[in-house]
C-alpha atoms as a PDB file:
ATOM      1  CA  UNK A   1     -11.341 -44.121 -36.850  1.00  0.00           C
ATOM      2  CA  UNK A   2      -8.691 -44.873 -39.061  1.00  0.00           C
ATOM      3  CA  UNK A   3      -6.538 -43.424 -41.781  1.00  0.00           C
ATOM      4  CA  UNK A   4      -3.476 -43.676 -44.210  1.00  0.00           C
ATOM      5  CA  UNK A   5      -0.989 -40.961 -45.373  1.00  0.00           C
ATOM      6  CA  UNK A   6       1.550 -41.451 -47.967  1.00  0.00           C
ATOM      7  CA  UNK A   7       3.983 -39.170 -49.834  1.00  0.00           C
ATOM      8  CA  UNK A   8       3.078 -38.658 -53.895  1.00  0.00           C
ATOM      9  CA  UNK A   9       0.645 -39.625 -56.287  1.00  0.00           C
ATOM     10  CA  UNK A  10       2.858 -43.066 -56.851  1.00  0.00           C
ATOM     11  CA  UNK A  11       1.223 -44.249 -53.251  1.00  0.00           C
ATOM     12  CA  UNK A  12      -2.408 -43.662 -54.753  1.00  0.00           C
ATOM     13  CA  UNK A  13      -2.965 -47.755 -55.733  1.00  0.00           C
ATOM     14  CA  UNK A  14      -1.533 -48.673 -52.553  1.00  0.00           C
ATOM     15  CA  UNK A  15      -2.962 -46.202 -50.059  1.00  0.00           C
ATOM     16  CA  UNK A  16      -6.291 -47.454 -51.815  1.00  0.00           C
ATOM     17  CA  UNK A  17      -6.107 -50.569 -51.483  1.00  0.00           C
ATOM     18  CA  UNK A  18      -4.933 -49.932 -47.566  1.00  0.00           C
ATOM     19  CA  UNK A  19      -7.674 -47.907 -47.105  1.00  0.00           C
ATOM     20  CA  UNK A  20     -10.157 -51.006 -48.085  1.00  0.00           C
ATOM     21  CA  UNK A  21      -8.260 -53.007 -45.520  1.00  0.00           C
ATOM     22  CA  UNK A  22      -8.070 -50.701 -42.928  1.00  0.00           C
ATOM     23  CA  UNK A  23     -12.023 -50.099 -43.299  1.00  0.00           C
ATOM     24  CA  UNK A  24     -12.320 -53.782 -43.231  1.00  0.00           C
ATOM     25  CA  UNK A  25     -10.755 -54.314 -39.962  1.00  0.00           C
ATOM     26  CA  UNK A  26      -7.066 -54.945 -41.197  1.00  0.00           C
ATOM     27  CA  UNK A  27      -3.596 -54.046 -39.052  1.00  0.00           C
ATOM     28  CA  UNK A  28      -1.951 -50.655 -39.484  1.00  0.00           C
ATOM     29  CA  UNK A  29       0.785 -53.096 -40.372  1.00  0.00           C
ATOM     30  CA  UNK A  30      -0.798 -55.065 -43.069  1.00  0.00           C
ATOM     31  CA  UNK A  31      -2.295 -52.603 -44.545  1.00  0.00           C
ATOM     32  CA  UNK A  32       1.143 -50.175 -44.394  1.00  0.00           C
ATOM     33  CA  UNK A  33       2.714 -53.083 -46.215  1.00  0.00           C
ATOM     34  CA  UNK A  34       0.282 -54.376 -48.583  1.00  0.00           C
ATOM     35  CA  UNK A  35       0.475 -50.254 -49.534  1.00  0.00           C
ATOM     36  CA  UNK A  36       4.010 -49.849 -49.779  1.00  0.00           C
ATOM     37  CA  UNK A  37       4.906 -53.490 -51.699  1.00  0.00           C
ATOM     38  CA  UNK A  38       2.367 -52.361 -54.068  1.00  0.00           C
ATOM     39  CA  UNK A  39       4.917 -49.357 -54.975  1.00  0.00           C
ATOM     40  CA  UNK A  40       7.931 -51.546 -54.827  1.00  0.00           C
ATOM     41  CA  UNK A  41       6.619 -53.911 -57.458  1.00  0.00           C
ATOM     42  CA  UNK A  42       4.911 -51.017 -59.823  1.00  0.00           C
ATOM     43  CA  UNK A  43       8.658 -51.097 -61.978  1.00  0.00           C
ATOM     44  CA  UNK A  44       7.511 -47.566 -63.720  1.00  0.00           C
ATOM     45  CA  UNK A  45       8.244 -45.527 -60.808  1.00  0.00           C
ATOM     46  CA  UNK A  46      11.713 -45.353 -61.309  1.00  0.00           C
ATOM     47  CA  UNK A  47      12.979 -44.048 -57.433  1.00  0.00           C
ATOM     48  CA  UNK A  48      11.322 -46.910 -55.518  1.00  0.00           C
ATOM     49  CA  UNK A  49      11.570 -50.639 -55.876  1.00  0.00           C
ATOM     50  CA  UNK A  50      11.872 -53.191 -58.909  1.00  0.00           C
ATOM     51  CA  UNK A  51      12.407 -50.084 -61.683  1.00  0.00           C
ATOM     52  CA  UNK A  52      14.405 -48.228 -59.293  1.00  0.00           C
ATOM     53  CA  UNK A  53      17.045 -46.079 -60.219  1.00  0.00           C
ATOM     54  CA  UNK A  54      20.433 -47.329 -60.632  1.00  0.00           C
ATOM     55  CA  UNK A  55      23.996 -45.991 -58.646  1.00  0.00           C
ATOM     56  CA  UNK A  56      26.736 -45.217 -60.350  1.00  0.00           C
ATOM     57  CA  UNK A  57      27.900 -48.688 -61.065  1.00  0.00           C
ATOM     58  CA  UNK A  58      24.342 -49.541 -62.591  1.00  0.00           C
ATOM     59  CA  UNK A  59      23.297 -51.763 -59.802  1.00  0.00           C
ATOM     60  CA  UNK A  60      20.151 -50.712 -57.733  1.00  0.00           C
ATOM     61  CA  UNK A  61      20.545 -50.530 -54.194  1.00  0.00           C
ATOM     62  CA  UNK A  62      17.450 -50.123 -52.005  1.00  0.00           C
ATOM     63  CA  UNK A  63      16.563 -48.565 -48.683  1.00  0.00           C
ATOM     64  CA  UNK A  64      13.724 -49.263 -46.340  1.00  0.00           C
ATOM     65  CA  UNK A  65      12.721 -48.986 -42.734  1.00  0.00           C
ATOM     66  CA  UNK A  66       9.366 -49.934 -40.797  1.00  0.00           C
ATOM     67  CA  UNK A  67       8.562 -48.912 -37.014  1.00  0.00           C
ATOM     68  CA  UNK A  68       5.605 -49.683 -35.031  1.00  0.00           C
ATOM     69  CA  UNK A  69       4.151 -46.865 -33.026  1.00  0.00           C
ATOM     70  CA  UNK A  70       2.696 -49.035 -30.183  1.00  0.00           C
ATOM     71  CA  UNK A  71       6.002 -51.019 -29.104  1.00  0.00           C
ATOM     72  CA  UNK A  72       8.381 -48.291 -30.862  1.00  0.00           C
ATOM     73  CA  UNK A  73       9.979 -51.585 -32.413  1.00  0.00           C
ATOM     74  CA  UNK A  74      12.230 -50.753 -35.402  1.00  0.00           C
ATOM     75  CA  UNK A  75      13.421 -52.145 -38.396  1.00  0.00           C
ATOM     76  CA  UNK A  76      15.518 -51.267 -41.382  1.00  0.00           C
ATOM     77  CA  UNK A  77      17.664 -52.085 -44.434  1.00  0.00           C
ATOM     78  CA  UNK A  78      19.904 -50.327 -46.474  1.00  0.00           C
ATOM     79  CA  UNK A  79      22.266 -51.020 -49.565  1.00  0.00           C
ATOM     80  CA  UNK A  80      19.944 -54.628 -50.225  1.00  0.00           C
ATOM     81  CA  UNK A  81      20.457 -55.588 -53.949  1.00  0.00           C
ATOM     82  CA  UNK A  82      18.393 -58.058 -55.873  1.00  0.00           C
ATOM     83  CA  UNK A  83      15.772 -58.881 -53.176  1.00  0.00           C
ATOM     84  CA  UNK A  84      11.687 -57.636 -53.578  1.00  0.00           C
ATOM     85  CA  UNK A  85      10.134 -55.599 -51.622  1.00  0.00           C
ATOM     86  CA  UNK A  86      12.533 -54.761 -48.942  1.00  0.00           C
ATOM     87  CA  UNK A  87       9.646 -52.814 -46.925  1.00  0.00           C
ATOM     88  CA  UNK A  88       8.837 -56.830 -45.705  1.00  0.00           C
ATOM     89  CA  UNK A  89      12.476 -57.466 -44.635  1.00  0.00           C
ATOM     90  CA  UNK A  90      12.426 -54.755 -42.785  1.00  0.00           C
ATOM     91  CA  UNK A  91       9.221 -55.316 -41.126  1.00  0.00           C
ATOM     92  CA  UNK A  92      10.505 -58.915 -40.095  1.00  0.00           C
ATOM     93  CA  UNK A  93      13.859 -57.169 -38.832  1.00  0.00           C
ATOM     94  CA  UNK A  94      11.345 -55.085 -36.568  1.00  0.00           C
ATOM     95  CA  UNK A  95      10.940 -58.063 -34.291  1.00  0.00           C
ATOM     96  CA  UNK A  96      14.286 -58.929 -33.630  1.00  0.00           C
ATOM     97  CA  UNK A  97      15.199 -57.599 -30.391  1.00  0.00           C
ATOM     98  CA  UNK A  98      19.173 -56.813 -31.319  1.00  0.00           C
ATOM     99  CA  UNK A  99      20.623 -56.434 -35.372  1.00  0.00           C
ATOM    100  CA  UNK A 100      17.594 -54.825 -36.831  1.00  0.00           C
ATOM    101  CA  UNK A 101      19.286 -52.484 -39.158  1.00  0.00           C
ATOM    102  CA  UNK A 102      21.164 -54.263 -41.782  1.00  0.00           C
ATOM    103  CA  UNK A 103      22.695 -53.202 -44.630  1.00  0.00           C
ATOM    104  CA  UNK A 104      24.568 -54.325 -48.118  1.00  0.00           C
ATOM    105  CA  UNK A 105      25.675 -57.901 -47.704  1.00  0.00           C
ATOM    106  CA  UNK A 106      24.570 -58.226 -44.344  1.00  0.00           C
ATOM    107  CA  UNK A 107      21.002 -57.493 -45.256  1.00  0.00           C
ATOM    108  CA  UNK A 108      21.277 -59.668 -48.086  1.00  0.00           C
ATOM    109  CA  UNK A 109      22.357 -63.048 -46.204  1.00  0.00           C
ATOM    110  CA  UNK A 110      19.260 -62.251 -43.630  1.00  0.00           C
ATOM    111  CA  UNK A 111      16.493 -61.720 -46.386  1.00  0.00           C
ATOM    112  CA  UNK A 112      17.884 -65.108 -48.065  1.00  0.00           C
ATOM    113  CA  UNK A 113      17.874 -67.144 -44.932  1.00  0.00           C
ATOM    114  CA  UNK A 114      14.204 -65.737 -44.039  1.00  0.00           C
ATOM    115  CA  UNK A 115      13.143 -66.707 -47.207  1.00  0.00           C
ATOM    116  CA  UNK A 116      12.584 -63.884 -49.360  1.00  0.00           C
ATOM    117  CA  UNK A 117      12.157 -63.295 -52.854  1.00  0.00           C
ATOM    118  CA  UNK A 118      15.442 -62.997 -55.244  1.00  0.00           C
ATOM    119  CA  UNK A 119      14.877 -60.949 -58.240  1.00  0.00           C
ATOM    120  CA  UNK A 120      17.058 -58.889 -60.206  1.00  0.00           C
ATOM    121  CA  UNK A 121      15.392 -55.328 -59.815  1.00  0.00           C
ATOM    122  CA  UNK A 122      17.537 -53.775 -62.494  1.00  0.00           C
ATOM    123  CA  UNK A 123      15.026 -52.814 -65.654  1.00  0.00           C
ATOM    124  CA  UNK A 124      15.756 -52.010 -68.689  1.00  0.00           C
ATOM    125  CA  UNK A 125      13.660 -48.549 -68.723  1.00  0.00           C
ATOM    126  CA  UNK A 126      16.256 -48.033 -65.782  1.00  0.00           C
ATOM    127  CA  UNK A 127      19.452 -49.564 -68.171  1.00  0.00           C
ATOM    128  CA  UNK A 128      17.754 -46.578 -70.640  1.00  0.00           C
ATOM    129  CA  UNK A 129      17.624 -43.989 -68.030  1.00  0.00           C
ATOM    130  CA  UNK A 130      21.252 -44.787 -66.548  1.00  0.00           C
ATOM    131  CA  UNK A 131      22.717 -44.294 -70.084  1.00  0.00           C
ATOM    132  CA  UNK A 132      21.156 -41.618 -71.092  1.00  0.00           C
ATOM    133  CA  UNK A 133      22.154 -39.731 -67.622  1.00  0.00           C
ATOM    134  CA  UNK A 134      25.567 -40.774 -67.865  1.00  0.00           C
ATOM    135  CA  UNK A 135      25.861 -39.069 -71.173  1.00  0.00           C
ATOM    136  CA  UNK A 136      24.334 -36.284 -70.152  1.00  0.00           C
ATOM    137  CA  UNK A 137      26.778 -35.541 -67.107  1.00  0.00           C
ATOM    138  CA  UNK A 138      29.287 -35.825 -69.417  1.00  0.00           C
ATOM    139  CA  UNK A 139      28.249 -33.849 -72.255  1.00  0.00           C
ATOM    140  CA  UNK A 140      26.563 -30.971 -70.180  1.00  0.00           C
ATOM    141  CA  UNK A 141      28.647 -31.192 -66.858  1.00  0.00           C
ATOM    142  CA  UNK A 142      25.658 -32.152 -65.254  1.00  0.00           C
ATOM    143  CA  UNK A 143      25.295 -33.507 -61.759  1.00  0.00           C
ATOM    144  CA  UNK A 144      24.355 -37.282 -61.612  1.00  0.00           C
ATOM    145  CA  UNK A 145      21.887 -35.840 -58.956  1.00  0.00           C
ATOM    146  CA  UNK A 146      18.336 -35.087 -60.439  1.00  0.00           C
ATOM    147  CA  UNK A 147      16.130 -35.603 -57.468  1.00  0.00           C
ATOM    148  CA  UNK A 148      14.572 -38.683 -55.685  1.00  0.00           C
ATOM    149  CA  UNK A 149      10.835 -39.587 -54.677  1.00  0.00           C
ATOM    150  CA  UNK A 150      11.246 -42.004 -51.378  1.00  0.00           C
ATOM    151  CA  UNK A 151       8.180 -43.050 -50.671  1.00  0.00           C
ATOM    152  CA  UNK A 152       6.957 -42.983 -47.077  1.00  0.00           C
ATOM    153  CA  UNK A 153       3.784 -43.513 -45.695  1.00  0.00           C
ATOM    154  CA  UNK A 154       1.945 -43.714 -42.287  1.00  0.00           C
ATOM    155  CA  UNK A 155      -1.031 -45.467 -41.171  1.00  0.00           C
ATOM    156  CA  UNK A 156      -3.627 -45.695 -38.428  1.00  0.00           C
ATOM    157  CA  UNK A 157      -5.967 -48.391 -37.860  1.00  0.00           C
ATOM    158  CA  UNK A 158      -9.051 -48.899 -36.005  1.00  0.00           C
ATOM    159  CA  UNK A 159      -8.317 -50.300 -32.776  1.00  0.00           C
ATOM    160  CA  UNK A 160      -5.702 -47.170 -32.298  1.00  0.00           C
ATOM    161  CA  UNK A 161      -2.284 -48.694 -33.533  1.00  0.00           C
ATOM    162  CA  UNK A 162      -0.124 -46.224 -35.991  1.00  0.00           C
ATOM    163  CA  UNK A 163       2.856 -47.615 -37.892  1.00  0.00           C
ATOM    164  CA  UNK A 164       5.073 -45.717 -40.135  1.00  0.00           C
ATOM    165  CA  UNK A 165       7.456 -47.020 -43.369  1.00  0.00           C
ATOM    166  CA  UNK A 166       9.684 -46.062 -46.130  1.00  0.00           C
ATOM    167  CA  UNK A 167      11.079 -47.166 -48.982  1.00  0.00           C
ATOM    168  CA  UNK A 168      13.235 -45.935 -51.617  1.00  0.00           C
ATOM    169  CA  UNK A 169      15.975 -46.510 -54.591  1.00  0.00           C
ATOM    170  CA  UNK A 170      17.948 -43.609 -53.025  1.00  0.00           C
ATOM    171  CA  UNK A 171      19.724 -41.236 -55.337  1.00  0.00           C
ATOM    172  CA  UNK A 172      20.433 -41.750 -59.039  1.00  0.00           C
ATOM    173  CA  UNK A 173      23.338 -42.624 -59.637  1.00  0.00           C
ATOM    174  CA  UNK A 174      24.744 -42.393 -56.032  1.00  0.00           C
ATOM    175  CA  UNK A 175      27.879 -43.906 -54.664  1.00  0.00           C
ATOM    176  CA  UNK A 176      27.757 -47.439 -54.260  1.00  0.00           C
ATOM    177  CA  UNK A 177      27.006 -48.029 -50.581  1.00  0.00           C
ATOM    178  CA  UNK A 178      25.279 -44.920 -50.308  1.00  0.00           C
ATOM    179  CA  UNK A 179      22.894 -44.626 -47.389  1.00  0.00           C
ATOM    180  CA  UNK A 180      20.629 -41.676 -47.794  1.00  0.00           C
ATOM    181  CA  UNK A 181      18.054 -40.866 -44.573  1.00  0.00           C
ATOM    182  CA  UNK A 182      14.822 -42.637 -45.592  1.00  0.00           C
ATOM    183  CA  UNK A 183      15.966 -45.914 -43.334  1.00  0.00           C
ATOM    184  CA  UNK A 184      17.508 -43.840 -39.905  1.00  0.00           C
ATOM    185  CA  UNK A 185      14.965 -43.357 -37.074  1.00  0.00           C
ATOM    186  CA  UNK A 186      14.028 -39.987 -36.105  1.00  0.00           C
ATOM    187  CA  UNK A 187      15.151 -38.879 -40.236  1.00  0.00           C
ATOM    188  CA  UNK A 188      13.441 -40.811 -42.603  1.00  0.00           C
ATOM    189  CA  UNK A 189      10.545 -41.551 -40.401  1.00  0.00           C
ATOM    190  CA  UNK A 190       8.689 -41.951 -36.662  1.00  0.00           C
ATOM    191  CA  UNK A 191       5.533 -42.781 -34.990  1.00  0.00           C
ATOM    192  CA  UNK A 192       4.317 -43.106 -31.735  1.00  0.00           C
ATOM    193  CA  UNK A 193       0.843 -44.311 -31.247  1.00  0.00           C
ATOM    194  CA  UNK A 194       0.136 -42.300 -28.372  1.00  0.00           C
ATOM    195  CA  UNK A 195       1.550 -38.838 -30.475  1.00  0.00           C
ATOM    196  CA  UNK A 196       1.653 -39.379 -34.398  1.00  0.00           C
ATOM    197  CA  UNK A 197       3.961 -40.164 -36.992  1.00  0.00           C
ATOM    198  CA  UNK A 198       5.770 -38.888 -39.601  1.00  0.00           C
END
């Protein structure tokens, strides 16, 4: 038995593609990563990943976490700027017995010395998106706030192992250094391979 829940119809490619690796044999882990990078790099969804949605100094700040339900080992990230898929660097944090939740420039110095990808996740649909908000709040009083689509997911593979992750842009235009609850055990996420997840 084996299975794969995600949150929104942005997860569909990924979960997909996870499901054909689950099926096949794969680790709840690979597969819960190959599902979630695959809605990091997907720059049209615009509250997860490279497309994400700016804060309020126009810089895109992301959040993820990763736990493993059979260990409860857990990883996470928050405030990371100009690094891919930050659902990986949190995975790798997951093994580190001390220090596994980093965040802004912290985070940053680990994911470069680990060797992960640089890239400048700042779009210009998002540039587009940005200005046209910030125009808005100030013609219409609105609040910068207009809603947020983390994604999150949780998987189950064959030989009983569950693992659960998130991953998100956080709010639009949020305060820089903003740390919303998708990363934080026990808010954003949990699993336990003997219970469930969530």
């Amino acid at each position: 038995m084996y299975g794969i829940i995600a949150t929104w119809r942005m997860a569909l490619e990924g979960i997909t593609e996870a499901e054909h690796m689950l099926k096949d044999g794969a680790t709840a882990s690979d597969a819960i990563e190959t599902a979630i990078r695959a809605v990091e790099d997907f720059e049209y969804y615009k509250s997860v990943g490279y497309g994400g949605l700016p804060n309020e100094d126009m810089e895109v700040e992301l959040d993820a976490a990763w736990m493993d339900g059979d260990d409860l080992s857990i990883g996470a990230v928050a405030s990371i700027k100009d690094f891919a898929n930050p659902v990986s660097i949190a995975r790798m944090l997951s093994r580190e017995p001390v220090n596994n939740m980093l965040v802004g420039a912290g985070a940053e110095k680990y994911a470069h010395k680990m060797g992960f990808e640089r890239k400048n996740m700042l779009t210009e649909r998002a540039k587009i998106h940005y200005h046209n908000r910030k125009k808005e709040v100030q013609e219409l009083e609105l609040k910068p706030y207009s809603g947020h689509d983390t994604v999150g997911m949780v998987d189950l593979d064959s030989q009983g192992s569950m693992v659960a992750a998130t991953s998100t842009s956080g709010l639009f235009m949020k305060r820089a250094g903003r740390v919303g609850d998708s990363p934080i055990s026990g808010s954003g996420f949990y699993v336990d391979s003997a219970i469930g997840g969530a």
